[in-house]
N, C-alpha and C. Protein backbone atom coordinates (compact mmCIF):
# COMPACT_ATOMS: atom_id res chain seq x y z
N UNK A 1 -15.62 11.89 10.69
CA UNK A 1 -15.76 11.23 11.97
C UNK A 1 -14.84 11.84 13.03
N UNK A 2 -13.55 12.01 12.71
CA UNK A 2 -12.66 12.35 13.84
C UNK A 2 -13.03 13.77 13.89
N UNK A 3 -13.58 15.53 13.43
CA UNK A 3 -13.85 16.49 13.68
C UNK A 3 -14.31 16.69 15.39
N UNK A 4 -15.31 15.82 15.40
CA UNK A 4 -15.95 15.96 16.84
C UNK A 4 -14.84 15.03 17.85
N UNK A 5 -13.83 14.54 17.86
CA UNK A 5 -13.24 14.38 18.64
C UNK A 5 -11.67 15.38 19.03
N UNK A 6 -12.08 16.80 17.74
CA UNK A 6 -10.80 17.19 17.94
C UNK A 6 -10.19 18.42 18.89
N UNK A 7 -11.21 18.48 19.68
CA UNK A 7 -10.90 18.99 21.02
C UNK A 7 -10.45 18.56 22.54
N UNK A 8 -10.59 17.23 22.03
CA UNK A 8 -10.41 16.25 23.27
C UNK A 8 -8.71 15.89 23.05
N UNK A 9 -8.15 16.52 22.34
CA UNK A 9 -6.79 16.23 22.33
C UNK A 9 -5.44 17.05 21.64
N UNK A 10 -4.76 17.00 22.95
CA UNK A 10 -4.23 18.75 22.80
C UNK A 10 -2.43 18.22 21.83
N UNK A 11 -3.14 18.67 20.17
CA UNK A 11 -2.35 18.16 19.36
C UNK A 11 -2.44 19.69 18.88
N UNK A 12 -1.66 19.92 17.89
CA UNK A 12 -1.30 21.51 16.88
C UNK A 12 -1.99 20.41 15.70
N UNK A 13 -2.81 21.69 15.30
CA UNK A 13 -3.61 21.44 13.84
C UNK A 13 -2.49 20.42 12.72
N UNK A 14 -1.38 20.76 12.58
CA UNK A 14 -0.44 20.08 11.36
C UNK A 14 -0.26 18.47 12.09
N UNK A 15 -0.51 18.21 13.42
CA UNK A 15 -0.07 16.91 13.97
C UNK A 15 -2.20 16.49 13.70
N UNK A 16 -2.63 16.96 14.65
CA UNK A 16 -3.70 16.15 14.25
C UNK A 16 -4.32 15.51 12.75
N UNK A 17 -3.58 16.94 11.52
CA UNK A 17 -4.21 16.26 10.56
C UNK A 17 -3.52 15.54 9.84
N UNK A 18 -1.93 15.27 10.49
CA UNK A 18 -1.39 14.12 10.13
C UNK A 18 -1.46 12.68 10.50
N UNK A 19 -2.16 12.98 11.63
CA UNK A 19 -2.69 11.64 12.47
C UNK A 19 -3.45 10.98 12.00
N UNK A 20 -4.81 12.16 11.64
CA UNK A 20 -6.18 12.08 11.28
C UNK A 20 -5.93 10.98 9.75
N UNK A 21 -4.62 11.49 9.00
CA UNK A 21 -4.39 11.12 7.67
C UNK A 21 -4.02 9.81 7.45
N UNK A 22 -3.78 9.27 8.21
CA UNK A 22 -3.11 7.81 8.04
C UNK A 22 -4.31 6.64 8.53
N UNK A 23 -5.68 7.02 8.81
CA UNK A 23 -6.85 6.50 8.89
C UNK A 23 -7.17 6.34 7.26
N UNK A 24 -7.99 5.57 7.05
CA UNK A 24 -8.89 5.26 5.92
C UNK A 24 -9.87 4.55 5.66
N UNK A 25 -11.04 5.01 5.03
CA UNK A 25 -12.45 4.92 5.97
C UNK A 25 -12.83 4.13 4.12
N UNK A 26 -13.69 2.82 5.01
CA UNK A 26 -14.26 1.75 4.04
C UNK A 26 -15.73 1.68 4.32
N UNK A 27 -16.20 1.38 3.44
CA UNK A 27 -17.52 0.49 3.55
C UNK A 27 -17.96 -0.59 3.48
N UNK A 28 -18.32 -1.20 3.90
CA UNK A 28 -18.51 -2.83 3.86
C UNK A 28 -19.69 -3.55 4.36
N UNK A 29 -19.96 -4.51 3.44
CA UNK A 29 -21.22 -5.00 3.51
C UNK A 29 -21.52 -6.08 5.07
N UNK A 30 -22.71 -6.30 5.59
CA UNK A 30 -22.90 -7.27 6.24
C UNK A 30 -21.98 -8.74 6.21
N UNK A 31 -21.85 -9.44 7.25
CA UNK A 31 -20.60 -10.93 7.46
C UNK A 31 -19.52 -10.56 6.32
N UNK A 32 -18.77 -9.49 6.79
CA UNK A 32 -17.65 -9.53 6.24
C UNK A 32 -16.77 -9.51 7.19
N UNK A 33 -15.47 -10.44 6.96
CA UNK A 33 -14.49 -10.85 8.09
C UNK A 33 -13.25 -9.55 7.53
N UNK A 34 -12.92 -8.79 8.74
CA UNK A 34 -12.12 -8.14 8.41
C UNK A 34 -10.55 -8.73 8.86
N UNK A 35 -10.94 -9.98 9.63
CA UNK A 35 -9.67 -10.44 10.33
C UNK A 35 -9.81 -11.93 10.51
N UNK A 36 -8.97 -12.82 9.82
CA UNK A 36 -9.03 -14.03 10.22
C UNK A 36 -8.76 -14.92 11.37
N UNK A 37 -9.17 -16.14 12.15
CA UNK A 37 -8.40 -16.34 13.05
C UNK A 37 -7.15 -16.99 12.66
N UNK A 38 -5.71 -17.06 13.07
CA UNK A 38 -4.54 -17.24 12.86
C UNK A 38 -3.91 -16.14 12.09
N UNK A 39 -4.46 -15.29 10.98
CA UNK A 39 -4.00 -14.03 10.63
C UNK A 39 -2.94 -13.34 11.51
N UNK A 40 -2.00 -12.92 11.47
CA UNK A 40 -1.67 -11.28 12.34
C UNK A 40 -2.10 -10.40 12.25
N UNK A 41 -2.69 -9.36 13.30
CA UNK A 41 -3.86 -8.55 12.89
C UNK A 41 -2.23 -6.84 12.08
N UNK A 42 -2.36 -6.67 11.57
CA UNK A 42 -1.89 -5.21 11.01
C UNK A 42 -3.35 -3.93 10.94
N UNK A 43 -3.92 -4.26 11.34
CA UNK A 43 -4.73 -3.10 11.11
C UNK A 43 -5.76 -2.94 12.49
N UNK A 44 -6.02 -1.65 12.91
CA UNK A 44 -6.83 -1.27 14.14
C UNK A 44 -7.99 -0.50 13.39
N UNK A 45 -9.36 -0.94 14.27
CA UNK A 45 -10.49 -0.55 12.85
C UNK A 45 -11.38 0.53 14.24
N UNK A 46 -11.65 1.09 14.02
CA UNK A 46 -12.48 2.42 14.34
C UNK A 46 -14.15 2.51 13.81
N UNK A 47 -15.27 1.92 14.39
CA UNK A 47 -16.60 1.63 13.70
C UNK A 47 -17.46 3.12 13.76
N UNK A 48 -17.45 3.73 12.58
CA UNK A 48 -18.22 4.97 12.84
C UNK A 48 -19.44 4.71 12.39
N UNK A 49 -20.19 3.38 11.74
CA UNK A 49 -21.38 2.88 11.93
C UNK A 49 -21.77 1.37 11.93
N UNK A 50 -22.17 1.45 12.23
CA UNK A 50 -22.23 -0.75 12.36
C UNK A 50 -21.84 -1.46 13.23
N UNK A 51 -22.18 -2.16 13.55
CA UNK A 51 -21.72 -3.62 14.84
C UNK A 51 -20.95 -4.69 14.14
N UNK A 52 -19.79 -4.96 15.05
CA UNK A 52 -18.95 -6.02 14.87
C UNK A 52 -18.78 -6.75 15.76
N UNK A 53 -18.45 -8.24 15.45
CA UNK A 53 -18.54 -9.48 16.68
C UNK A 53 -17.05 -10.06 16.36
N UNK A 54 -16.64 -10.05 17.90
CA UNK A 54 -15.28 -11.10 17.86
C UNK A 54 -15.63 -12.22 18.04
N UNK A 55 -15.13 -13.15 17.54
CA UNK A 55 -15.61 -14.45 17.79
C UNK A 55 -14.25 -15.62 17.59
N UNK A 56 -14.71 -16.87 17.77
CA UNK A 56 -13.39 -17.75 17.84
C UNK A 56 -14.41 -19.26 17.16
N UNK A 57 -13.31 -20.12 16.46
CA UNK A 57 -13.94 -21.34 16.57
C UNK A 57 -13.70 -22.63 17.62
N UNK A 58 -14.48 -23.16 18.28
CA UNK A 58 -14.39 -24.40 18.89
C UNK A 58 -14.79 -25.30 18.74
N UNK A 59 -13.76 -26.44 17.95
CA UNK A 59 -14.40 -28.00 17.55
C UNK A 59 -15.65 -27.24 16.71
N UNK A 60 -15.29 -26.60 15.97
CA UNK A 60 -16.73 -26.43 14.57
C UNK A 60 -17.58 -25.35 15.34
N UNK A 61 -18.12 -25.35 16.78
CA UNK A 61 -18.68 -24.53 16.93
C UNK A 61 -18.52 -22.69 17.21
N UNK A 62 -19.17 -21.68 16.65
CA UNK A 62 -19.18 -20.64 16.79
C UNK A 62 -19.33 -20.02 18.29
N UNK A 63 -18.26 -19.29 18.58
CA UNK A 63 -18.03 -18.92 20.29
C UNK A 63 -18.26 -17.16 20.40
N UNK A 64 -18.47 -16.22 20.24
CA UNK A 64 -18.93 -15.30 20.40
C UNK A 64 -18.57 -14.24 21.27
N UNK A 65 -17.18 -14.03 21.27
CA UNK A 65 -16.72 -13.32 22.82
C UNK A 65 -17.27 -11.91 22.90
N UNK A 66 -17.14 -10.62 21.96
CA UNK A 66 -17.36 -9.40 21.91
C UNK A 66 -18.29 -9.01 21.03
N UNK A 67 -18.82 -7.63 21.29
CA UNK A 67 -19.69 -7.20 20.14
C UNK A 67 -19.28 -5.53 20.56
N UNK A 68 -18.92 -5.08 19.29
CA UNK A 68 -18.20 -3.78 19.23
C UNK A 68 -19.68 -3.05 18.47
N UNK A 69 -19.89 -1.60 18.55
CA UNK A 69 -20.12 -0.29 17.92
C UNK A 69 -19.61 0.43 17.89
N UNK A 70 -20.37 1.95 17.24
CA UNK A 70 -20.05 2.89 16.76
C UNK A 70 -19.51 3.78 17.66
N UNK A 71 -18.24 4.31 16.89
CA UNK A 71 -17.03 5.02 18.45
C UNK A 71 -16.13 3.71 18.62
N UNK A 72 -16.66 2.74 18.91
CA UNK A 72 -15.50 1.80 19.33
C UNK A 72 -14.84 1.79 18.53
N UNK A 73 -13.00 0.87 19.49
CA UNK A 73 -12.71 0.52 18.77
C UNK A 73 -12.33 -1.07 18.52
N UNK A 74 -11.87 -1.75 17.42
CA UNK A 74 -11.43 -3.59 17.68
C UNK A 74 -10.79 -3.18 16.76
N UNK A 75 -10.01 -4.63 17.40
CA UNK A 75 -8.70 -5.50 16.61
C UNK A 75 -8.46 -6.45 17.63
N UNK A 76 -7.96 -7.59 17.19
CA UNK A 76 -7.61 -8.35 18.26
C UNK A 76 -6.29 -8.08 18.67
N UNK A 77 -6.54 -7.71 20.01
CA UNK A 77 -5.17 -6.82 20.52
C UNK A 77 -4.25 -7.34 20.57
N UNK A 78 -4.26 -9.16 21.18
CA UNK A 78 -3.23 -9.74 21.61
C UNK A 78 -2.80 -9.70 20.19
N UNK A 79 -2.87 -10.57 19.07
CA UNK A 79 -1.98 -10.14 17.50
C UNK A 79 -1.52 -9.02 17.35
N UNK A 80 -2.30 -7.96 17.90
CA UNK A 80 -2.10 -6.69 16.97
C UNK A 80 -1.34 -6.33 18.01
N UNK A 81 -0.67 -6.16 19.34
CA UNK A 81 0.52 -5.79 19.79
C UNK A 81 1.90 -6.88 19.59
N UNK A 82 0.97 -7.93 19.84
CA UNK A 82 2.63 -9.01 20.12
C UNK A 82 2.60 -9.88 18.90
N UNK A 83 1.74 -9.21 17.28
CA UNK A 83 2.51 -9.62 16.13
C UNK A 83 2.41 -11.22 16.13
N UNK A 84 1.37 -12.03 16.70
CA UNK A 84 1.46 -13.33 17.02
C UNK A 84 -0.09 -13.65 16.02
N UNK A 85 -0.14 -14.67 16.12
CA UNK A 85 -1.74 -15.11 14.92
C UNK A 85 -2.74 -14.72 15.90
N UNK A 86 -3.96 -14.39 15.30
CA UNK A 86 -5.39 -13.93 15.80
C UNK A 86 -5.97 -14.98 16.53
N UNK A 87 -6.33 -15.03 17.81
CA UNK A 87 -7.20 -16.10 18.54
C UNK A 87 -8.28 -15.97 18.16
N UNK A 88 -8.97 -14.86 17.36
CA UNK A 88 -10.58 -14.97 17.10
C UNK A 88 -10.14 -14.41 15.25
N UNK A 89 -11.46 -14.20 14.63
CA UNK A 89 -12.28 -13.67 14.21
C UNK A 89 -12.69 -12.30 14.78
N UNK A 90 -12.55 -11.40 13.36
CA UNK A 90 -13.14 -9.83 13.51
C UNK A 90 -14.22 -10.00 12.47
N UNK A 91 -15.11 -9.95 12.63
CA UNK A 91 -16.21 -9.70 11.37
C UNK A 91 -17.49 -8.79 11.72
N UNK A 92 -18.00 -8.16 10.39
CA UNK A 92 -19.18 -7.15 10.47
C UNK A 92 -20.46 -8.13 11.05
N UNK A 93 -21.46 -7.82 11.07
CA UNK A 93 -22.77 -8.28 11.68
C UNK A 93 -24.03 -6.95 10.88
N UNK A 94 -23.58 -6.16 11.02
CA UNK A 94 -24.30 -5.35 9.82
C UNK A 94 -23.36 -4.44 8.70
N UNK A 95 -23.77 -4.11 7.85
CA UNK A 95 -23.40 -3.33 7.02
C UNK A 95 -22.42 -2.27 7.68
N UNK A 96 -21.28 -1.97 7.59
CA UNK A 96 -20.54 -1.17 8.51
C UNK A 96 -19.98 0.10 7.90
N UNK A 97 -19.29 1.07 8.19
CA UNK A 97 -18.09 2.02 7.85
C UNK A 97 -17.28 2.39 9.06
N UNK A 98 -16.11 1.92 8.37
CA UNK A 98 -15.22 1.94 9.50
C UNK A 98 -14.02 2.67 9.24
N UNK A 99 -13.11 2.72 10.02
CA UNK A 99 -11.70 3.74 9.64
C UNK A 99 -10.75 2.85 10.10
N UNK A 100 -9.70 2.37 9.57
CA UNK A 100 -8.69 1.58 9.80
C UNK A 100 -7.25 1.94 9.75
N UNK A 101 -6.57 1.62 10.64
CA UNK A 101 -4.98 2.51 10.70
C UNK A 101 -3.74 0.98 10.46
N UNK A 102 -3.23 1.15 9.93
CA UNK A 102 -2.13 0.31 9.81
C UNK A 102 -1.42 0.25 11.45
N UNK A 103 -0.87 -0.63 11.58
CA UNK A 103 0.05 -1.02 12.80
C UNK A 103 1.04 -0.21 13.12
N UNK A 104 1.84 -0.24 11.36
CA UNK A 104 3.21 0.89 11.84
C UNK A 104 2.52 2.33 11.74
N UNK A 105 1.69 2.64 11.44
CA UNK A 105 1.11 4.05 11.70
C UNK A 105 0.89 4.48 12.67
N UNK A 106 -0.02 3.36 13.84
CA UNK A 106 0.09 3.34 14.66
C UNK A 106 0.71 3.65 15.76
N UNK A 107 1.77 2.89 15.20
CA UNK A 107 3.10 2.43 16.57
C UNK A 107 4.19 3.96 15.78
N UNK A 108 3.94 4.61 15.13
CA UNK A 108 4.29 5.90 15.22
C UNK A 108 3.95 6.77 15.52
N UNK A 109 2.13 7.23 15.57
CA UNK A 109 1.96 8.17 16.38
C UNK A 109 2.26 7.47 17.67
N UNK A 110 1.90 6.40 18.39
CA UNK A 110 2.45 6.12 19.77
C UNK A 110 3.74 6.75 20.12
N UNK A 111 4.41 6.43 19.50
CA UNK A 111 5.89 6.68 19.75
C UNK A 111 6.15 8.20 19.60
N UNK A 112 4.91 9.15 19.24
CA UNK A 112 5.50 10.37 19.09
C UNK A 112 4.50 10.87 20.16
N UNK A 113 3.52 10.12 20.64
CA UNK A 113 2.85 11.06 21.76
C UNK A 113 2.96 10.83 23.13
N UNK A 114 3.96 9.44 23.28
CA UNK A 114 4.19 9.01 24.56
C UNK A 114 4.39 10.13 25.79
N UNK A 115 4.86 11.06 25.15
CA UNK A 115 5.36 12.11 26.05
C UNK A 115 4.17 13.01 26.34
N UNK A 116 3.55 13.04 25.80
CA UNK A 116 1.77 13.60 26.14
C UNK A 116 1.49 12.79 27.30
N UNK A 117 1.08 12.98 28.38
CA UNK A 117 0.70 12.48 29.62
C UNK A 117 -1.18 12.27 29.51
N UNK A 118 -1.61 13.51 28.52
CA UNK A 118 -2.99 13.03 28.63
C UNK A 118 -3.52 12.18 27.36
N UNK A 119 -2.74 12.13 26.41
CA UNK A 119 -2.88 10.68 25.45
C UNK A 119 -2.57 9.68 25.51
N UNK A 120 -1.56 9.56 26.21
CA UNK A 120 -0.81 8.30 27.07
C UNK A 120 -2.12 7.83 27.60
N UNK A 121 -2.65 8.61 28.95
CA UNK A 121 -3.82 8.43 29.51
C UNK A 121 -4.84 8.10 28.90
N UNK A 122 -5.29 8.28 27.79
CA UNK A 122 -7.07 8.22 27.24
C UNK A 122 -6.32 6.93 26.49
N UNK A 123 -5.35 6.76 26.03
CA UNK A 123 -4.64 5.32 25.29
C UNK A 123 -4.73 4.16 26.40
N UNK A 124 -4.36 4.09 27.70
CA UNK A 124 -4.21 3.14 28.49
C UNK A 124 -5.78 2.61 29.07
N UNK A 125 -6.48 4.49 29.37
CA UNK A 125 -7.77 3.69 29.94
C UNK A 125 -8.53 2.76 28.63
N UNK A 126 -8.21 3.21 27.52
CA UNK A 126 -8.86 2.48 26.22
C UNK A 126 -8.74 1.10 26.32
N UNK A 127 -7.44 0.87 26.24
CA UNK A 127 -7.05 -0.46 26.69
C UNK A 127 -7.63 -1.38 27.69
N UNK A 128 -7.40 -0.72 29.28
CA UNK A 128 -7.83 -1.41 30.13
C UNK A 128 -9.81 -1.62 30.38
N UNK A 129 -10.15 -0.41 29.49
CA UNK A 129 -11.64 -0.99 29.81
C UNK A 129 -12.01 -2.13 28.64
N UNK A 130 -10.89 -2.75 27.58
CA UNK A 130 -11.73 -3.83 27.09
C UNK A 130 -11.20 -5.12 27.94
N UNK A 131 -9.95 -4.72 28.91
CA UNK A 131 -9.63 -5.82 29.41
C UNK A 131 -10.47 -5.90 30.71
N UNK A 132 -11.09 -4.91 30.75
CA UNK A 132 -12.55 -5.51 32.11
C UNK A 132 -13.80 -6.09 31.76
N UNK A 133 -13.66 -5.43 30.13
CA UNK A 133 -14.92 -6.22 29.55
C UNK A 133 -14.67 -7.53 29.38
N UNK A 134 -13.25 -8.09 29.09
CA UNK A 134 -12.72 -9.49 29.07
C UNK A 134 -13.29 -9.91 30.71
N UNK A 135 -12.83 -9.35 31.37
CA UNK A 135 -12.75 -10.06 32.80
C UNK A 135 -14.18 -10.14 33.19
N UNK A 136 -15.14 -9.25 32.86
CA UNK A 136 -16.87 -9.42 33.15
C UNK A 136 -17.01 -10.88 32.91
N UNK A 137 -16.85 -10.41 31.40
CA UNK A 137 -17.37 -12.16 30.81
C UNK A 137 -16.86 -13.05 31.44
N UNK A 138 -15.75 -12.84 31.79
CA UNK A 138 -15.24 -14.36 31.87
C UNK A 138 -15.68 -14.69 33.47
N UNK A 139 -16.05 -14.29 33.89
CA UNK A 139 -16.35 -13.86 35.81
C UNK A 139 -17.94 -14.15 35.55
N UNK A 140 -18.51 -13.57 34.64
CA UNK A 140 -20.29 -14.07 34.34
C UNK A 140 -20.17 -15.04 34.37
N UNK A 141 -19.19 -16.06 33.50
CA UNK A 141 -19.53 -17.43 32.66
C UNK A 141 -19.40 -18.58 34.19
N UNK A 142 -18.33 -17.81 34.95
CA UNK A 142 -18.16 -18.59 36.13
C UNK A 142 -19.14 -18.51 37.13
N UNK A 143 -19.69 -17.06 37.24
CA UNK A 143 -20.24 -17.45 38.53
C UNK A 143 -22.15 -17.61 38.05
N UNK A 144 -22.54 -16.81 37.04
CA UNK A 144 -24.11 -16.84 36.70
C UNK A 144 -24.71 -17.59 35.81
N UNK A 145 -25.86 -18.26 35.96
CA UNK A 145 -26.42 -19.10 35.08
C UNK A 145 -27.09 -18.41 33.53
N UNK A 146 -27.40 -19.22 32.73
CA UNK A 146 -27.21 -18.31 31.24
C UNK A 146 -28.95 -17.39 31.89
N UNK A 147 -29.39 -17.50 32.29
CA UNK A 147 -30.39 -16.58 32.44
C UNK A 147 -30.06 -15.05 33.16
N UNK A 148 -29.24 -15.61 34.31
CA UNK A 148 -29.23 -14.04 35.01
C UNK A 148 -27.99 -13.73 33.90
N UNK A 149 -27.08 -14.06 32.82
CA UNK A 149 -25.88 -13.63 31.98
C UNK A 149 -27.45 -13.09 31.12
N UNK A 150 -27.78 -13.60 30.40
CA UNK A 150 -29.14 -12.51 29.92
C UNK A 150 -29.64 -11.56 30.35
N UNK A 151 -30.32 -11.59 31.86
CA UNK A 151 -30.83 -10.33 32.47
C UNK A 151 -29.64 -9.25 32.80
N UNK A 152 -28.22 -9.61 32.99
CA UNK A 152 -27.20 -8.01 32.74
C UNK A 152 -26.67 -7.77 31.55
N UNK A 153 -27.09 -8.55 30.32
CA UNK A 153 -27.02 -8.06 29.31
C UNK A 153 -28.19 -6.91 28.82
N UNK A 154 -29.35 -7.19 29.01
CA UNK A 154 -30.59 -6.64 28.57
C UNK A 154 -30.63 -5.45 29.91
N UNK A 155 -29.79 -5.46 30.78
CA UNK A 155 -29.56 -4.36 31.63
C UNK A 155 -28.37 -3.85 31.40
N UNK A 156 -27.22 -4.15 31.01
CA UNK A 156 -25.96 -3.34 30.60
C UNK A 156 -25.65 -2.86 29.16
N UNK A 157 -26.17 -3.53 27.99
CA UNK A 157 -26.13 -3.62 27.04
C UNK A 157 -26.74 -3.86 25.95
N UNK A 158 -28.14 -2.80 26.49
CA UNK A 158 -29.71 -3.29 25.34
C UNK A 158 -29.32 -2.71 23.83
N UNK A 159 -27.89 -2.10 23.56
CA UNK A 159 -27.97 -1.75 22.11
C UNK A 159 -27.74 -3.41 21.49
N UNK A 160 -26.98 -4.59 22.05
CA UNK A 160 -26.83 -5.73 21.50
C UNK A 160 -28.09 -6.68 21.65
N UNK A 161 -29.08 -6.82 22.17
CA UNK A 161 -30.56 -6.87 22.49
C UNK A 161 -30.95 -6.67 21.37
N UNK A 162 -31.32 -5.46 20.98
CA UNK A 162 -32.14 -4.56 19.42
C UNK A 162 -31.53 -4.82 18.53
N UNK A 163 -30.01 -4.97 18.69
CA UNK A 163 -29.39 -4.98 16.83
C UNK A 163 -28.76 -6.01 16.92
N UNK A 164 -28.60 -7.11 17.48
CA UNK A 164 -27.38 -8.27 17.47
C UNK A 164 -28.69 -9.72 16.87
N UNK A 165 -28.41 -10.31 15.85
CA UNK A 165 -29.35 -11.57 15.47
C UNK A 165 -29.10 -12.60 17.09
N UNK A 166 -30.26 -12.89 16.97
CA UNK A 166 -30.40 -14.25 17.94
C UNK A 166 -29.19 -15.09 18.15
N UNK A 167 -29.40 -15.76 17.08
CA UNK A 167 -28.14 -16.52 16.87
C UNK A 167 -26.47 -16.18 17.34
N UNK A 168 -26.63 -15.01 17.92
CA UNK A 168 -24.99 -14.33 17.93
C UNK A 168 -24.91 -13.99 19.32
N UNK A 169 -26.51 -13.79 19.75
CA UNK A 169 -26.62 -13.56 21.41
C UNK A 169 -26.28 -14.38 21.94
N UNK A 170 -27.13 -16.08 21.38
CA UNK A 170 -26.91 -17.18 22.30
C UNK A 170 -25.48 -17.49 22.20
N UNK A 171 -24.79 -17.31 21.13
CA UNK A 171 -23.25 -17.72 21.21
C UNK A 171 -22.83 -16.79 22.00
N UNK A 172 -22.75 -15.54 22.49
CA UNK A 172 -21.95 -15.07 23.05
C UNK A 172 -22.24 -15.30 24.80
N UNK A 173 -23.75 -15.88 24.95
CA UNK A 173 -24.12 -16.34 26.26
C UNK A 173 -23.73 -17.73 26.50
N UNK A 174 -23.18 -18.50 25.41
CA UNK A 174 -22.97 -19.89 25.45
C UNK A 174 -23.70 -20.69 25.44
N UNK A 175 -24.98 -20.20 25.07
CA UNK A 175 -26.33 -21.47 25.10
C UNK A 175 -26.57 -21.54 23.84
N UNK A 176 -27.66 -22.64 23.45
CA UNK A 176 -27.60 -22.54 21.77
C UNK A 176 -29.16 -21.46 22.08
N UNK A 177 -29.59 -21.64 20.27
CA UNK A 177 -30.48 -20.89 20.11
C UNK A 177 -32.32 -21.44 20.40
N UNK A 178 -32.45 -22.53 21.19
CA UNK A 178 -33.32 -23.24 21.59
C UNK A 178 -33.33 -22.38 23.13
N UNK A 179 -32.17 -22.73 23.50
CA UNK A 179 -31.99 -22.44 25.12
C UNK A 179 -32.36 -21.14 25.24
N UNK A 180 -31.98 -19.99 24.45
CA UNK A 180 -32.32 -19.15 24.39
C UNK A 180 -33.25 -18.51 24.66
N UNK A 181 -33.99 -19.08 23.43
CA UNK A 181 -35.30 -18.68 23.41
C UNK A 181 -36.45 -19.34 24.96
N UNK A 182 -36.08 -20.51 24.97
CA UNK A 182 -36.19 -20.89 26.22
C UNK A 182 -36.26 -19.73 27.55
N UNK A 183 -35.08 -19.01 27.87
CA UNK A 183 -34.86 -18.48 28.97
C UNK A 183 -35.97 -17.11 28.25
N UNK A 184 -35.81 -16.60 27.36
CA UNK A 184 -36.43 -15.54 26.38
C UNK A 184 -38.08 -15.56 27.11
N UNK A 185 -38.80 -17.37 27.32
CA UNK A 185 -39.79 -17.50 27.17
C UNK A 185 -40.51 -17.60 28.64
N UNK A 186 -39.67 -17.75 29.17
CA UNK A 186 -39.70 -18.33 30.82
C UNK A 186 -39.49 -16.75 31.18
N UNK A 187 -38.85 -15.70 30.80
CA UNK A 187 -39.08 -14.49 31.23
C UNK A 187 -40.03 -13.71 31.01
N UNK A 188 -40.92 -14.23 30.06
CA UNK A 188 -41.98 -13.62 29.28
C UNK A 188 -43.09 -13.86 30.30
N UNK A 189 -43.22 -15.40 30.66
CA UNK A 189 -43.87 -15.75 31.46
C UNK A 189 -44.06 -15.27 32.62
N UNK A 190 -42.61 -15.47 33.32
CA UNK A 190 -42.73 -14.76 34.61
C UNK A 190 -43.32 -13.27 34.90
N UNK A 191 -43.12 -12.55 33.83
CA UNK A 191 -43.84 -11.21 33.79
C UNK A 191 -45.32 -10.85 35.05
């Protein structure tokens, strides 16, 4: 998996394949939780095939915040920097293989590439584009009704459309799976 990314980062062969080395790549079946909620997350997971959903519980019900692929990466960040319990759930949604790095592995190459200005860089924008994907959602939920939050999903994000079960859409739109299909049906119509 990491070969095709190893031009994009100006490391000496003995550092990249020590980097490369402290990854370790699993397989794992469909609804497998790689992260509990309240857990501390220790591990950052890398999906080189399969979809994964963050999710949280509320009063019993299933809440649905993210849906990760292949290239991405998850962990629940807030644990996995500030060492505090998991606000969600990490779990598979299909059959996955993923690459996973320990924390202090982590927080050692960090600490040895800080001084790299363009890893620093591809590290921070990493960061900040899941914290805009945080801020979308949370800015959808306020200002659009669950229908038009459907129509910029099926316009921003038709790989979760084709491969995400029903059931995981409407949670992450906040409607149940009636409503859903509902808005599903009323668009069909309008056609």
């Amino acid at each position: 998996m990491f070969h095709q990314s190893r031009n994009k980062f100006p490391l000496t062969d003995e550092k990249w394949l020590e980097y490369t080395g402290y990854f370790n790549r699993i397989e794992i079946p469909a609804k497998t939780t790689l992260l509990e909620e309240g857990e501390i997350s220790k591990r950052l997971f890398i999906i080189e095939k399969g979809c994964i959903r963050v999710w949280f519980n509320n009063n019993g019900k299933d809440l649905t915040t993210q849906f990760f692929f292949e290239n991405q990466s998850v962990a629940s960040i807030e644990s996995f920097m500030k060492k505090i319990p998991s606000p969600v759930v990490v779990e598979t949604i299909e059959p996955a293989i993923v690459w996973w790095i320990h924390k202090n592995d982590l927080d050692k190459i960090l600490d040895e590439i800080k001084e790299i200005p363009e890893l620093r860089e591809r590290l921070i924008n990493m960061l900040f584009e899941r914290t805009f994907d945080y801020m979308k959602y949370f800015v959808s939920f306020i200002k659009d009704s669950p229908t038009q939050r459907y129509l910029n999903l099926i316009e921003e994000r038709p790989q979760i459309i084709q491969r995400v079960p029903q059931h995981y859409i409407a949670s992450y739109l906040g409607v149940t799976t009636v409503h859903l299909s509902r808005i599903k049906s009323k668009l069909l119509h309008n056609k």
